[in-house]
Protein backbone atom coordinates (compact mmCIF):
# COMPACT_ATOMS: atom_id res chain seq x y z
CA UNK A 1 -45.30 172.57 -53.59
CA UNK A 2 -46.48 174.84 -56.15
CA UNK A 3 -47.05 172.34 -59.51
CA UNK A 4 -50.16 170.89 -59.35
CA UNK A 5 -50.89 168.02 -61.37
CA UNK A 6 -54.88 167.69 -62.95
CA UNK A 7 -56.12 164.05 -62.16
CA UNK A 8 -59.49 162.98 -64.52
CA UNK A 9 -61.32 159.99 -64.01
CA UNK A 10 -62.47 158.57 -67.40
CA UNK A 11 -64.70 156.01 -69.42
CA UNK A 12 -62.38 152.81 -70.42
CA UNK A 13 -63.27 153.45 -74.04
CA UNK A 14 -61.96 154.50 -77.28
CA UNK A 15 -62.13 158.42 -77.58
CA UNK A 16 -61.68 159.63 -74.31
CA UNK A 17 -58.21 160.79 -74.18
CA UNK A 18 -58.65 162.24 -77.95
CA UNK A 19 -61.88 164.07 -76.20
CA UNK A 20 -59.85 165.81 -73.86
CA UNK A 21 -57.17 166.55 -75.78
CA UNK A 22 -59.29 168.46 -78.22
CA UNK A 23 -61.08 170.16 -75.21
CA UNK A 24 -57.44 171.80 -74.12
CA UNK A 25 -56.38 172.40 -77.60
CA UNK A 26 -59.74 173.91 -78.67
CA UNK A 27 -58.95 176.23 -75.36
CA UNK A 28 -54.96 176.98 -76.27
CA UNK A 29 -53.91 174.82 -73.04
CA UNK A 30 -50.28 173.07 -73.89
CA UNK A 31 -49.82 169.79 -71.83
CA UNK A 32 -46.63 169.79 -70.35
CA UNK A 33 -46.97 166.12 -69.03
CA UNK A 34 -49.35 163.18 -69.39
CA UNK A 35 -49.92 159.62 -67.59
CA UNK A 36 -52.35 157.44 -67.83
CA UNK A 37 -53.49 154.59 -65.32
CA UNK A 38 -56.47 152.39 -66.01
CA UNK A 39 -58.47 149.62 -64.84
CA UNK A 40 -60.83 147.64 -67.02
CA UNK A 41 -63.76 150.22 -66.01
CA UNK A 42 -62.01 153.37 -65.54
CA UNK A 43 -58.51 155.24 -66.47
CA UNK A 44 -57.27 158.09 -64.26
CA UNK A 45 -55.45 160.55 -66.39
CA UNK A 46 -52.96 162.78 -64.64
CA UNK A 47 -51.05 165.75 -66.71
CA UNK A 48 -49.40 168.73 -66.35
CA UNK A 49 -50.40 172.02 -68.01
CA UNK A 50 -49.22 174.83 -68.43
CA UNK A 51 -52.18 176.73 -67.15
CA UNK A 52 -54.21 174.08 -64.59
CA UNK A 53 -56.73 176.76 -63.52
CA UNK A 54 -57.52 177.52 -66.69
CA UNK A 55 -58.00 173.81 -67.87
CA UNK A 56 -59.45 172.91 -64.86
CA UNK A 57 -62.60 175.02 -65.45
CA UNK A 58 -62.40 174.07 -68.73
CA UNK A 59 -62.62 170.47 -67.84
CA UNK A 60 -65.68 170.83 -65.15
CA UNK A 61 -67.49 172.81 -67.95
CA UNK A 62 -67.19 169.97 -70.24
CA UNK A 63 -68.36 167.46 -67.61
CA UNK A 64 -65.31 165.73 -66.50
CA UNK A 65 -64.80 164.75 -62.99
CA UNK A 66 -61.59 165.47 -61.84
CA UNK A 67 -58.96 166.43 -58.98
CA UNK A 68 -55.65 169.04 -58.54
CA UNK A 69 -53.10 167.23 -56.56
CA UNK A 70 -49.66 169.12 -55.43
CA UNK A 71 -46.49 167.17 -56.98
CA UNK A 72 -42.75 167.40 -56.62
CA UNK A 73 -41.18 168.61 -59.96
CA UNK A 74 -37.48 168.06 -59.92
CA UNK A 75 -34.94 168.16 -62.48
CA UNK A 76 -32.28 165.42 -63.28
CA UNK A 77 -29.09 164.83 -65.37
CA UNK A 78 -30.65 163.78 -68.89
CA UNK A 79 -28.01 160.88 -69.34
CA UNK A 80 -27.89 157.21 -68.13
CA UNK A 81 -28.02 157.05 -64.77
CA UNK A 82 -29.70 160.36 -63.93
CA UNK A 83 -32.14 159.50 -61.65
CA UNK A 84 -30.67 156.68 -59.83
CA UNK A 85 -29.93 159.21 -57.35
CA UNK A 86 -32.76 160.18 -56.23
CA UNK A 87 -34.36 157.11 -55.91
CA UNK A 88 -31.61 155.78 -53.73
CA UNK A 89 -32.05 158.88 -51.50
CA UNK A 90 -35.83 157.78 -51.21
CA UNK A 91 -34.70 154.08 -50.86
CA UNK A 92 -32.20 155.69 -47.92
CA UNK A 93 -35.19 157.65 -46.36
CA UNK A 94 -37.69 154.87 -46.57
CA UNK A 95 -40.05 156.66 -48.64
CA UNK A 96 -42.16 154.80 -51.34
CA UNK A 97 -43.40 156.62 -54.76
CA UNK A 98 -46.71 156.67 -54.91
CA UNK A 99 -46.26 156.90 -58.64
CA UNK A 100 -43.94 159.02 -60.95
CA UNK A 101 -43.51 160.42 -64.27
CA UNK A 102 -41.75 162.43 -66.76
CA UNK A 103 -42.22 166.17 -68.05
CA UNK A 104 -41.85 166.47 -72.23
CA UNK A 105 -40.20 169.68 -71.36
CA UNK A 106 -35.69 169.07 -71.06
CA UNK A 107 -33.50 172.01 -70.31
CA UNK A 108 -29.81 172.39 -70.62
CA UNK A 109 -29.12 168.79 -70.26
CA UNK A 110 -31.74 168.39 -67.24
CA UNK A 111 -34.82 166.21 -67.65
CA UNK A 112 -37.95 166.93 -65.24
CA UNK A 113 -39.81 164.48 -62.71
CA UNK A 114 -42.75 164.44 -61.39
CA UNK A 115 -42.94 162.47 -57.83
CA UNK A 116 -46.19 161.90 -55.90
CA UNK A 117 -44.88 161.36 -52.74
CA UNK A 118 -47.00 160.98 -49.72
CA UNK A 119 -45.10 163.67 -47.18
CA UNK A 120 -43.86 165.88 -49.40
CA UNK A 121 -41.96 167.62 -46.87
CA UNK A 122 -40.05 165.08 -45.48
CA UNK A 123 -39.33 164.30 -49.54
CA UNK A 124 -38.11 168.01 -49.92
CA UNK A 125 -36.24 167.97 -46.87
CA UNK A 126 -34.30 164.69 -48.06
CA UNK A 127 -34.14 165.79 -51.49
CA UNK A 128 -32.24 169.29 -50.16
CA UNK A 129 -29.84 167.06 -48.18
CA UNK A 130 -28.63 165.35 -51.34
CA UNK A 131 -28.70 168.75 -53.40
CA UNK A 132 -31.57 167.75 -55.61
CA UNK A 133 -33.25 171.44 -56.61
CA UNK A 134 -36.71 171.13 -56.80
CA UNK A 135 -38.32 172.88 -60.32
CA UNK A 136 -40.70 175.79 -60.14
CA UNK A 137 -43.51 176.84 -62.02
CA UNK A 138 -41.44 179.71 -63.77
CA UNK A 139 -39.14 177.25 -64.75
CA UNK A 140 -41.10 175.13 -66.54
CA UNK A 141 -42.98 177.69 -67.89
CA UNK A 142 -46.23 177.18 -66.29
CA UNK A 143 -48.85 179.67 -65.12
């Protein structure tokens, strides 16, 4: 895939996500998506930007230890039911979700996904077979 998602390991403490969300604004870098999971030592923040080169060398300036991992970006119907799907298609493959979140960017009645799947092929080629269209970078306006 061609979206690449920008992983960074963080402090559990108060200020660290407001740290590196000045960092990217300071640096005109619009997040595009943002999770965050945590443990009671550590949080692993994963987003989507719209430049990750860019941020990433931002990011290693500023100290942060961090990772680019290649995602699946696909778009679904924004209504109830939209993604149901998809995730029997994956339930039909036998494929588990690593993990999964949403883009804040919608489109023409289309919200985005973003899948961490562990064989991303296999998840492409069963995603083609039920006429899922995976997004692209130009599409969600990324660099």
């Amino acid at each position: 895939m061609n979206i690449h998602q920008i992983s960074i390991f963080l402090e559990n403490r108060a200020g660290q996500l407001a740290q590196v969300t000045r960092v990217l604004a300071d640096h005109g870098i619009d997040m595009r998506a943002i999770s965050i999971a945590e443990t009671s030592d550590y949080g692993v923040l994963r987003m989507i930007v719209d430049d990750a080169e860019k941020a990433t060398a931002i990011l290693l300036e500023n100290g942060y230890i961090l990772s680019m991992t290649p995602v699946t970006v696909i778009a679904v119907p924004d209504q109830a039911g939209g993604l149901a799907p998809v995730l029997e298609a994956l339930a039909e493959g036998n494929m588990d979700v690593e993990y999964m979140y949403s883009l804040f960017t919608h489109k023409e009645g289309m919200a985005y996904m973003v899948f961490r799947i562990a064989d991303e092929e296999k998840f492409a080629e069963l995603l083609a077979a039920h006429g899922v269209i995976l997004a692209d970078k130009e599409e969600l306006g990324l660099k």
